[in-house]
PDB file of N, CA and C in Angstrom:
ATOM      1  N   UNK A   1      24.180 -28.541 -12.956  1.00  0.00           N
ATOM      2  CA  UNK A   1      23.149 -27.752 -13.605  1.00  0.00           C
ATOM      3  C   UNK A   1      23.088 -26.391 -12.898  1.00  0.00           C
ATOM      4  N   UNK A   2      23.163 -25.136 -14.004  1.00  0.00           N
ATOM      5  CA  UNK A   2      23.183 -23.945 -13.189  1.00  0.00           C
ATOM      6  C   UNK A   2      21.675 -23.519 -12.396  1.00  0.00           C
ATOM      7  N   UNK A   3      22.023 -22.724 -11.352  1.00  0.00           N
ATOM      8  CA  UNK A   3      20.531 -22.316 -10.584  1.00  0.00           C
ATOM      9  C   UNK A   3      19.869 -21.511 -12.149  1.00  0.00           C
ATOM     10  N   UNK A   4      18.571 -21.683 -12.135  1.00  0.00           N
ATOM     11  CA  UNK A   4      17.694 -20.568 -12.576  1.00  0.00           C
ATOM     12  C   UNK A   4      17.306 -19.470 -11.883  1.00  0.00           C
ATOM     13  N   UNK A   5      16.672 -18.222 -12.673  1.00  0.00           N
ATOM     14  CA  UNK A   5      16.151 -17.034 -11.852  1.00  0.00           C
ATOM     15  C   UNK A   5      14.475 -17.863 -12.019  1.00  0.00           C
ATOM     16  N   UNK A   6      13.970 -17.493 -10.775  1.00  0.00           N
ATOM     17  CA  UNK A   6      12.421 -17.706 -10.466  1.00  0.00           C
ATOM     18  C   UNK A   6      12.104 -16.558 -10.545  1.00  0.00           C
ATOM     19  N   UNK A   7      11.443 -16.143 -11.309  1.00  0.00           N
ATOM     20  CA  UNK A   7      10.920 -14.518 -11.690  1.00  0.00           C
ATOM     21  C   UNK A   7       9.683 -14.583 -10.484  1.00  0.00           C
ATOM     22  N   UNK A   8       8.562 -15.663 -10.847  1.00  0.00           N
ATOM     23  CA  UNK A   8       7.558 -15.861 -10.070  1.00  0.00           C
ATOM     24  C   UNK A   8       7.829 -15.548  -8.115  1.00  0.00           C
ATOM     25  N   UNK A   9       8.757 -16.119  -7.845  1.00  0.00           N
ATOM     26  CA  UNK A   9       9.264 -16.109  -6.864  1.00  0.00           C
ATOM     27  C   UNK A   9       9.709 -14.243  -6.250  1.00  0.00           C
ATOM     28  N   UNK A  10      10.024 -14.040  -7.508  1.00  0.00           N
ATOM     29  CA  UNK A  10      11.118 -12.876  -6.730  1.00  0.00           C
ATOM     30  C   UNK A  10       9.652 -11.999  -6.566  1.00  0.00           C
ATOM     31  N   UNK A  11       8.154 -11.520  -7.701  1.00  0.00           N
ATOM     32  CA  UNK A  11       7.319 -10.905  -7.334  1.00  0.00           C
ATOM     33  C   UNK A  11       6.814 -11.390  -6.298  1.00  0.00           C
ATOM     34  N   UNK A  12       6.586 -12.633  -5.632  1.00  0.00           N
ATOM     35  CA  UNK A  12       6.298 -13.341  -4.271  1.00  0.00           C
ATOM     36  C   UNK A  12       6.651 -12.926  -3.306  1.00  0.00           C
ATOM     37  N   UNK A  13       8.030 -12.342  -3.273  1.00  0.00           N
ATOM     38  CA  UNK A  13       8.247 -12.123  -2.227  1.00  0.00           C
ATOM     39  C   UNK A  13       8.590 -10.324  -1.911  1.00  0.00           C
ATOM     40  N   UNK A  14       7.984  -9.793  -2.878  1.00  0.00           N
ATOM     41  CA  UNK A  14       7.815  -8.149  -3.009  1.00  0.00           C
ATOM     42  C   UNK A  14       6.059  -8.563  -2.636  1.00  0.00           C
ATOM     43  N   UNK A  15       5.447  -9.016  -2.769  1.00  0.00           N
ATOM     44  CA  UNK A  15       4.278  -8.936  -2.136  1.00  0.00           C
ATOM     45  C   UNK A  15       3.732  -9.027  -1.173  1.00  0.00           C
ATOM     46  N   UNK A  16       4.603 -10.337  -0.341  1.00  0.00           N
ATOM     47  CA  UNK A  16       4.800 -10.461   0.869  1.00  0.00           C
ATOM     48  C   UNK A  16       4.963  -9.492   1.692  1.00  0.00           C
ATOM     49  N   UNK A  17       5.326  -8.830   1.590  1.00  0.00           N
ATOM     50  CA  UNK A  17       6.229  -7.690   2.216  1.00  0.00           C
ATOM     51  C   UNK A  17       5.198  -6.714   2.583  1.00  0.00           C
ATOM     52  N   UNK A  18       3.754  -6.518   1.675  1.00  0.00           N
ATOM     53  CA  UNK A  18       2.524  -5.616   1.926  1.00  0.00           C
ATOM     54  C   UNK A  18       1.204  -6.790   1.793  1.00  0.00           C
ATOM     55  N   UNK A  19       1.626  -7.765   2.547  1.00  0.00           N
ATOM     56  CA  UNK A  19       0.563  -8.805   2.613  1.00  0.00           C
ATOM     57  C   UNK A  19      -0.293  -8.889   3.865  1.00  0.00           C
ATOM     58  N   UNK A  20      -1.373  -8.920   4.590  1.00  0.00           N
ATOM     59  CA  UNK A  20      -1.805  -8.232   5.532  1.00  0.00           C
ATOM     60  C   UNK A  20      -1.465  -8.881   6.597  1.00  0.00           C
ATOM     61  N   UNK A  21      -0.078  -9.859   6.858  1.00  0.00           N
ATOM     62  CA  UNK A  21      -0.149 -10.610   7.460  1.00  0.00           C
ATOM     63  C   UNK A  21       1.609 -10.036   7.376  1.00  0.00           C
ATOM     64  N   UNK A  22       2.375  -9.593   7.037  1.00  0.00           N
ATOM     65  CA  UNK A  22       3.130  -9.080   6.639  1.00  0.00           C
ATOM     66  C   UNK A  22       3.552  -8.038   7.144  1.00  0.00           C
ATOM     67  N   UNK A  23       5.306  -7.523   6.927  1.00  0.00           N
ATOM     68  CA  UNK A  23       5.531  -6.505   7.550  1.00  0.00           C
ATOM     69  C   UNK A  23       5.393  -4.762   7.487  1.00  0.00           C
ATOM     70  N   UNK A  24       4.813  -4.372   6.375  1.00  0.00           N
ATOM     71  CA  UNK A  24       4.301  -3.378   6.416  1.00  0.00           C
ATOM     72  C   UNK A  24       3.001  -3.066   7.141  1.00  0.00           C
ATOM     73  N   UNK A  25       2.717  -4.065   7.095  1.00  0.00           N
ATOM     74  CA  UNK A  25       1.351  -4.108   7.971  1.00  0.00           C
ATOM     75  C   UNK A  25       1.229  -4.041   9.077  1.00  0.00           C
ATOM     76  N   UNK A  26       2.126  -4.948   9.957  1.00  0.00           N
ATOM     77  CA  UNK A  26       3.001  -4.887  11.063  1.00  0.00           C
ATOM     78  C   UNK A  26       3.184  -3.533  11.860  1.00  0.00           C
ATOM     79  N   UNK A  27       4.497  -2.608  10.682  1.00  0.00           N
ATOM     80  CA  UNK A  27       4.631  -1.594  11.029  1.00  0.00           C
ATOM     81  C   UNK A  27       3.626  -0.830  11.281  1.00  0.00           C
ATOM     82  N   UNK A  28       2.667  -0.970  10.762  1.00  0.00           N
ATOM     83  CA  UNK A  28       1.133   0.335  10.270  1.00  0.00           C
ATOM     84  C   UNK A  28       0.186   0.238  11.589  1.00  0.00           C
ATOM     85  N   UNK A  29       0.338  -1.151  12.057  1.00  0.00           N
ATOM     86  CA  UNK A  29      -0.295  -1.473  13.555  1.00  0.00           C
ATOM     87  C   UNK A  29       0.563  -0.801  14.349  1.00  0.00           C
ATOM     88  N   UNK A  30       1.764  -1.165  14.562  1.00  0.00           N
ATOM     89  CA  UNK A  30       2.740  -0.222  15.404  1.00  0.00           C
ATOM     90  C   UNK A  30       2.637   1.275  15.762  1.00  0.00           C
ATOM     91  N   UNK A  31       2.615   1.586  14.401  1.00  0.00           N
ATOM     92  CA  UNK A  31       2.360   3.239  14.631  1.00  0.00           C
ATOM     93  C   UNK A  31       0.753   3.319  15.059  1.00  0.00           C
ATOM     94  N   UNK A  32      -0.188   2.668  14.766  1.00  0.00           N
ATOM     95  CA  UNK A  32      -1.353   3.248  15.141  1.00  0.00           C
ATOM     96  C   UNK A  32      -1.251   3.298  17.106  1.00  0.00           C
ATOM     97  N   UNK A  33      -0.508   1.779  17.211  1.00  0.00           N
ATOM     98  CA  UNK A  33      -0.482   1.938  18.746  1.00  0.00           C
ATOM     99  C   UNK A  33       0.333   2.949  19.185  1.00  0.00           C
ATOM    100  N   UNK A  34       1.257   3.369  18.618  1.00  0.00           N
ATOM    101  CA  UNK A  34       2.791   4.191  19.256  1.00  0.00           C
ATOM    102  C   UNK A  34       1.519   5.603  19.040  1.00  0.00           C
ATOM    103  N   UNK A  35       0.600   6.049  18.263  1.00  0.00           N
ATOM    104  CA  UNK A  35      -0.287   7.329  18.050  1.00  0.00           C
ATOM    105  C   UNK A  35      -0.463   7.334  19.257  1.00  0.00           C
ATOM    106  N   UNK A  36      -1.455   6.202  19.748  1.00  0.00           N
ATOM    107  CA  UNK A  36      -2.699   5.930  21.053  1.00  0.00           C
ATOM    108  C   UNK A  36      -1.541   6.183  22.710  1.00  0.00           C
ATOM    109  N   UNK A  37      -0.221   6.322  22.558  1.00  0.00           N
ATOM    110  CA  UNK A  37       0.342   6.738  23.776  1.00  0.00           C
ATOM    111  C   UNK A  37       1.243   7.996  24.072  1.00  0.00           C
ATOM    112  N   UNK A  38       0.825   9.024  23.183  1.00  0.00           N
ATOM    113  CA  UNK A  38       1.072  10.570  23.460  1.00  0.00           C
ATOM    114  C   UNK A  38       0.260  11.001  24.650  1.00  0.00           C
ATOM    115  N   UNK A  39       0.844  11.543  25.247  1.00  0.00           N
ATOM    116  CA  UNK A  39      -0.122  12.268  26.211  1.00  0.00           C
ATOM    117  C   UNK A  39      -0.195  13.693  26.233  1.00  0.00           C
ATOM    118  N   UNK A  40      -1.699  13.896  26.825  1.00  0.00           N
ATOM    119  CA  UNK A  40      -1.758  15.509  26.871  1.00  0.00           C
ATOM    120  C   UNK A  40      -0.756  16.028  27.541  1.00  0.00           C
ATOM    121  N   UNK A  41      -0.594  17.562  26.950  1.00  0.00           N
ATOM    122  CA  UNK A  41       0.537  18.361  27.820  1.00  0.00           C
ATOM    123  C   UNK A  41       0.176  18.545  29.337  1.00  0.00           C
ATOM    124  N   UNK A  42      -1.244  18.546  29.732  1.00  0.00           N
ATOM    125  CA  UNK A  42      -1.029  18.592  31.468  1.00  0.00           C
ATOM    126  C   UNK A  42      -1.355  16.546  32.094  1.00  0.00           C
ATOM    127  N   UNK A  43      -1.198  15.743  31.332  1.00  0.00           N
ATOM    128  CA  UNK A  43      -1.490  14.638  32.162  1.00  0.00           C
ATOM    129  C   UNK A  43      -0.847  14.067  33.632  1.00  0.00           C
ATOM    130  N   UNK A  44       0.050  14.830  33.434  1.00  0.00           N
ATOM    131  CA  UNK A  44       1.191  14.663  35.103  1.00  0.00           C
ATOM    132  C   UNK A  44       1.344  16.187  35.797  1.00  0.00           C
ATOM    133  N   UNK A  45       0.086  17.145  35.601  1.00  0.00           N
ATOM    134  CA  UNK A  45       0.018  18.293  36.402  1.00  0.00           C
ATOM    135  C   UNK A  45       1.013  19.515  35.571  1.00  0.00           C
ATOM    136  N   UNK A  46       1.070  20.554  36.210  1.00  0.00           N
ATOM    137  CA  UNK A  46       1.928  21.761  35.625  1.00  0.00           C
ATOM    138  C   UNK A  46       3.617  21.118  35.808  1.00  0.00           C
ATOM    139  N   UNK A  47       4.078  19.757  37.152  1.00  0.00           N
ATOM    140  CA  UNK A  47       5.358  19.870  37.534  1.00  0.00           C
ATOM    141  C   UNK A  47       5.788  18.685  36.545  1.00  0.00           C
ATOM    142  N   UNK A  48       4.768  18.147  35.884  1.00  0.00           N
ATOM    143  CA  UNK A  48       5.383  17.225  35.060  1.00  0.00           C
ATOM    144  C   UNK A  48       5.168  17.339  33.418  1.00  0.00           C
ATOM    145  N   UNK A  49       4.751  18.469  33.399  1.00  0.00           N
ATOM    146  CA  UNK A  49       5.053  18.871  32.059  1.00  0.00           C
ATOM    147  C   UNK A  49       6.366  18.735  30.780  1.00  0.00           C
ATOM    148  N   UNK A  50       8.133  19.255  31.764  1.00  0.00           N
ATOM    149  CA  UNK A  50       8.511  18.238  31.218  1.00  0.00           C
ATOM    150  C   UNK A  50       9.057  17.271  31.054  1.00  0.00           C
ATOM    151  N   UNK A  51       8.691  15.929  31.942  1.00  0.00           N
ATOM    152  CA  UNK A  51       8.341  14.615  31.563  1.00  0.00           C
ATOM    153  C   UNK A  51       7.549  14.294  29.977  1.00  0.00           C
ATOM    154  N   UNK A  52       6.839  15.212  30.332  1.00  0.00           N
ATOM    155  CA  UNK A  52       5.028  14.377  29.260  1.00  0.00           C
ATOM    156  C   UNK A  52       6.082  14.722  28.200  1.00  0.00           C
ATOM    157  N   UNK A  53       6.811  16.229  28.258  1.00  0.00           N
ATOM    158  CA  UNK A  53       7.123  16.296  26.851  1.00  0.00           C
ATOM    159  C   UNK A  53       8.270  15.745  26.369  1.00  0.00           C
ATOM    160  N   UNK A  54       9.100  14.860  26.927  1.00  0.00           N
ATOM    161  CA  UNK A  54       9.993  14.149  27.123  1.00  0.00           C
ATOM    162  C   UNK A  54       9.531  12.835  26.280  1.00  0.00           C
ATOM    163  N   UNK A  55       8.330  12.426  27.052  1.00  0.00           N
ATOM    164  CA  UNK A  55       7.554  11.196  26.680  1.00  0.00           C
ATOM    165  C   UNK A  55       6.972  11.265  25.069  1.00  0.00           C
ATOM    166  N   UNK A  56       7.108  12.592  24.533  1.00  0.00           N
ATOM    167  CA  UNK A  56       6.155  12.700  23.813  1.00  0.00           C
ATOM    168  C   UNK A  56       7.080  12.788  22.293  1.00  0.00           C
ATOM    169  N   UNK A  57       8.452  13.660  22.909  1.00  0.00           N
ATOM    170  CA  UNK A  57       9.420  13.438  21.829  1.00  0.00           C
ATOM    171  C   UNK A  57       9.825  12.166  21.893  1.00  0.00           C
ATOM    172  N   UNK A  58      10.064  10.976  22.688  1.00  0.00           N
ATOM    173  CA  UNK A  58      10.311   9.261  22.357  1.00  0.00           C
ATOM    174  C   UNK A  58       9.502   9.027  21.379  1.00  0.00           C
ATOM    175  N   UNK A  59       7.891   9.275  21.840  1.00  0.00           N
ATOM    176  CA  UNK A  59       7.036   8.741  20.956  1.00  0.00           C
ATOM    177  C   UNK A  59       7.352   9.269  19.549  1.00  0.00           C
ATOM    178  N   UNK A  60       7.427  10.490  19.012  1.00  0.00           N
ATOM    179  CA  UNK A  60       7.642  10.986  18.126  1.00  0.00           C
ATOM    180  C   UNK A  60       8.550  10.423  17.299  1.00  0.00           C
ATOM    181  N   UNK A  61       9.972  10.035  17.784  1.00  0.00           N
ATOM    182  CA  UNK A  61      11.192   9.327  17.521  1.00  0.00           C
ATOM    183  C   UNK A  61      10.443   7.901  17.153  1.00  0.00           C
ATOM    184  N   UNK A  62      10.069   7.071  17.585  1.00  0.00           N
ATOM    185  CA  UNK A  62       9.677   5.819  17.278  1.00  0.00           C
ATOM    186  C   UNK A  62       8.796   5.918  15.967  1.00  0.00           C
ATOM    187  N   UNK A  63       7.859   6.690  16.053  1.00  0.00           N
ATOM    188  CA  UNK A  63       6.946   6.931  14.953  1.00  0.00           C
ATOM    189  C   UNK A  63       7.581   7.186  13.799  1.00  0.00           C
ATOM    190  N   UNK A  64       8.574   8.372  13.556  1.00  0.00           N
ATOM    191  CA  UNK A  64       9.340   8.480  12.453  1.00  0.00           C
ATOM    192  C   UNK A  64      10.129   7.256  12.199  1.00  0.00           C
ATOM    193  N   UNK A  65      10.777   6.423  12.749  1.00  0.00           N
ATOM    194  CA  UNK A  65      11.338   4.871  12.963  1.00  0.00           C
ATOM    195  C   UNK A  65      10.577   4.443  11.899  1.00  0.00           C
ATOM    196  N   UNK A  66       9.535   4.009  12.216  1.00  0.00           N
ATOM    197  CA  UNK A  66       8.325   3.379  12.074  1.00  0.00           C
ATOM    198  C   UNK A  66       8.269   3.714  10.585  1.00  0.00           C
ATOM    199  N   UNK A  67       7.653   4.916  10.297  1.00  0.00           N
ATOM    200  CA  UNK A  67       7.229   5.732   9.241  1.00  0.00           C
ATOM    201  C   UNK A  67       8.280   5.186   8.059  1.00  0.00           C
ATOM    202  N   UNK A  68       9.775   5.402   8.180  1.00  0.00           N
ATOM    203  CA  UNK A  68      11.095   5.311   7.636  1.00  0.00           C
ATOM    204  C   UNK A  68      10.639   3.654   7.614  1.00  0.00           C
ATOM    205  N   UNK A  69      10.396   3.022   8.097  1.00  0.00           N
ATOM    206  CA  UNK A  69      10.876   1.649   7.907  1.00  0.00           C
ATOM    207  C   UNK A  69       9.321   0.678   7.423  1.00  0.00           C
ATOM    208  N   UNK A  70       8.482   1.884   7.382  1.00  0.00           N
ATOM    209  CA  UNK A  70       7.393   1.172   5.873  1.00  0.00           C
ATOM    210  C   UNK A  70       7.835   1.976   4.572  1.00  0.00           C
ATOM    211  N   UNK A  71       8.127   3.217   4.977  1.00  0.00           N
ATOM    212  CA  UNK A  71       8.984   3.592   3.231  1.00  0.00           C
ATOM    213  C   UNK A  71      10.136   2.669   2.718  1.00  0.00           C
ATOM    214  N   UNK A  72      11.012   2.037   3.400  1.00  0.00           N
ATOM    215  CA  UNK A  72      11.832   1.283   3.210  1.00  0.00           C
ATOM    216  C   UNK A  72      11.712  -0.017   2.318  1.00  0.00           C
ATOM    217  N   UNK A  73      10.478  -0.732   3.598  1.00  0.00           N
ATOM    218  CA  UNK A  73       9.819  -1.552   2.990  1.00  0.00           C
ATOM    219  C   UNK A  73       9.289  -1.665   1.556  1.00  0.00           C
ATOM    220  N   UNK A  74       8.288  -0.724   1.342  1.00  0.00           N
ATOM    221  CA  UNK A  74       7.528  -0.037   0.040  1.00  0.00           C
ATOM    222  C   UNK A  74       8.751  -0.332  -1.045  1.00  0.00           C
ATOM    223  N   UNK A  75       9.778   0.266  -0.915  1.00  0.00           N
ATOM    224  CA  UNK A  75      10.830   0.464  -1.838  1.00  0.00           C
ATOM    225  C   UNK A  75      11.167  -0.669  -2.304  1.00  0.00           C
ATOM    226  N   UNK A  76      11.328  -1.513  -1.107  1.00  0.00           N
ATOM    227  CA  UNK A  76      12.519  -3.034  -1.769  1.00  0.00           C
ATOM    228  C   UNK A  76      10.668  -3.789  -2.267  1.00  0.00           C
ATOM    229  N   UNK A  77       9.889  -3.652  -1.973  1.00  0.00           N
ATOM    230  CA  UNK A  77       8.528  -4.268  -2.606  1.00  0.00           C
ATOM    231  C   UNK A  77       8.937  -3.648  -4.061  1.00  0.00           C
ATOM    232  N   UNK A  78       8.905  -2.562  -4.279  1.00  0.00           N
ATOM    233  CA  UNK A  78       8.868  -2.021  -5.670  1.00  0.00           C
ATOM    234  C   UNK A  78      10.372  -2.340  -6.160  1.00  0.00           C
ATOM    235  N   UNK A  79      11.143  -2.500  -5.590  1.00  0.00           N
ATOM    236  CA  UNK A  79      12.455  -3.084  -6.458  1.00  0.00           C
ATOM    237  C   UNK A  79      12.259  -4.187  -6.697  1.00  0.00           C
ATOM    238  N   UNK A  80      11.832  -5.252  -5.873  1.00  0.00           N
ATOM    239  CA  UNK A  80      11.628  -6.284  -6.048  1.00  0.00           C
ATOM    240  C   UNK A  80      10.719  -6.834  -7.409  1.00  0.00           C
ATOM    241  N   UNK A  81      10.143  -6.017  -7.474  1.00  0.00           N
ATOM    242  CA  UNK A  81       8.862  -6.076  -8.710  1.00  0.00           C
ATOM    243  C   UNK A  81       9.390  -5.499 -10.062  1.00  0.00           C
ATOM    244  N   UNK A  82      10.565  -4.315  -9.904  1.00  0.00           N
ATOM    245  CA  UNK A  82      11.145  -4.252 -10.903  1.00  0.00           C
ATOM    246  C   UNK A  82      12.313  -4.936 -11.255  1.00  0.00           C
ATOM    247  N   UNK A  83      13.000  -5.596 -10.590  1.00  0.00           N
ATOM    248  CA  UNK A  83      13.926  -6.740 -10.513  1.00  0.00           C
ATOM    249  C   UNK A  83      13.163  -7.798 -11.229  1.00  0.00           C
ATOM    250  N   UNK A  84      12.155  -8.662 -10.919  1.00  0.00           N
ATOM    251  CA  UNK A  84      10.986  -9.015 -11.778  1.00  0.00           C
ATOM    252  C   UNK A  84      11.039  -8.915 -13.166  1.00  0.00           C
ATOM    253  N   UNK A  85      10.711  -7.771 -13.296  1.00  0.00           N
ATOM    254  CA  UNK A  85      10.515  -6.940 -14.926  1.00  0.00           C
ATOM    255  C   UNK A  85      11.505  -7.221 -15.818  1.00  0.00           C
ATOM    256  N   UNK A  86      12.670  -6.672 -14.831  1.00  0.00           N
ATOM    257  CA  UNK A  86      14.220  -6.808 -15.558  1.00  0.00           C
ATOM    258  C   UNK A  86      14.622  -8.185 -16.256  1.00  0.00           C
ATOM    259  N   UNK A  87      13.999  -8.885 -15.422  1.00  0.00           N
ATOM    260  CA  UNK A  87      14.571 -10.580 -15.518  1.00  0.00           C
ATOM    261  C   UNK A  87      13.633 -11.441 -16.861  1.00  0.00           C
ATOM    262  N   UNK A  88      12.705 -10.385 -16.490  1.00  0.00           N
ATOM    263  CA  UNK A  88      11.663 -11.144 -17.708  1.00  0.00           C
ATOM    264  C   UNK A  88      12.205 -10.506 -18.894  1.00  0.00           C
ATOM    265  N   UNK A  89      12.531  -9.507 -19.069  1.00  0.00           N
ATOM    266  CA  UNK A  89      12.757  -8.731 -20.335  1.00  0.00           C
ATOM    267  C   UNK A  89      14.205  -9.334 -20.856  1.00  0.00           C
ATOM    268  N   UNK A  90      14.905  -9.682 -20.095  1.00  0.00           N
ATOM    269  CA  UNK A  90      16.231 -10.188 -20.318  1.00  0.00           C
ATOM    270  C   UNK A  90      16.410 -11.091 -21.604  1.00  0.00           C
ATOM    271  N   UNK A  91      17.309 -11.132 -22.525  1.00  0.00           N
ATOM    272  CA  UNK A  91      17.638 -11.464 -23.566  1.00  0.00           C
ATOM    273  C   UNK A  91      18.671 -12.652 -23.278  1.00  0.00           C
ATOM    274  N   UNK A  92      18.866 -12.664 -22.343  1.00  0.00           N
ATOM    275  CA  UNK A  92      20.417 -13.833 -21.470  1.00  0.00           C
ATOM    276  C   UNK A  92      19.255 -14.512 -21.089  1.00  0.00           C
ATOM    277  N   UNK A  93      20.081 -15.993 -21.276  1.00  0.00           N
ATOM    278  CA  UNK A  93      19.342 -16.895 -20.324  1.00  0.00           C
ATOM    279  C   UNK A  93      19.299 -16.679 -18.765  1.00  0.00           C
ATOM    280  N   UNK A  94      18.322 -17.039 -18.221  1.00  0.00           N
ATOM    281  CA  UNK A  94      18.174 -16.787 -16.753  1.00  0.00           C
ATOM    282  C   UNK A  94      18.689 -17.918 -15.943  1.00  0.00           C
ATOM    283  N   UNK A  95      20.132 -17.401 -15.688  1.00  0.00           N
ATOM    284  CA  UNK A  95      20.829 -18.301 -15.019  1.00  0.00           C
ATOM    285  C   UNK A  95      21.704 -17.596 -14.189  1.00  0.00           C
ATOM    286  N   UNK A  96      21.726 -17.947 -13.008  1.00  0.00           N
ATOM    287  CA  UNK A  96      22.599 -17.443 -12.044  1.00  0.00           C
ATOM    288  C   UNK A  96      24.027 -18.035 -11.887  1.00  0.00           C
ATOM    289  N   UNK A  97      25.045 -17.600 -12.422  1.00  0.00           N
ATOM    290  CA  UNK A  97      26.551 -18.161 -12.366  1.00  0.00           C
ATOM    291  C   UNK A  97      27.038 -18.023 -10.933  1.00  0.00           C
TER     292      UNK A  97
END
């Protein structure tokens, strides 16, 4: 017997994905913490200035990471949901060969 497409399934798991328990969510905590460890430009005095700003372009780098990889997310949620669509509208039986 051939597999079926689970339409139900495939929006399941595009939802998942922005479920608050989930990894966009995940990410969104991440960045709020990766915000909370910039430091001011004098926190290590005038001789460690640049350190801080050293420290401050990592942080920056991670954040865009971050940023990039809930847009990512977002995307395959919304493909996923139009993958969905596609399958329902389909005129072929829903069968995976």
């Amino acid at each position: 017997m051939p597999n079926t497409v689970d339409v139900d399934a495939i929006r399941k798991a595009g939802r998942m994905l922005d479920a608050p328990d989930g990894p966009i969510q995940y990410l969104r905590n991440v960045e709020t913490l990766l915000a909370e460890v910039k430091l001011p430009s004098r926190a290590l005095s005038w001789f460690g200035t640049g350190a801080v700003e050293r420290h401050n372009a990592a942080v920056d780098g991670h954040l865009d990471n971050v940023r990039t990889g809930v847009e990512h997310l977002r995307k395959a949620a919304a493909q996923l949901e139009q993958s969905a669509k596609n399958w329902e509208r389909s005129d072929q039986p829903w069968v995976v060969k």
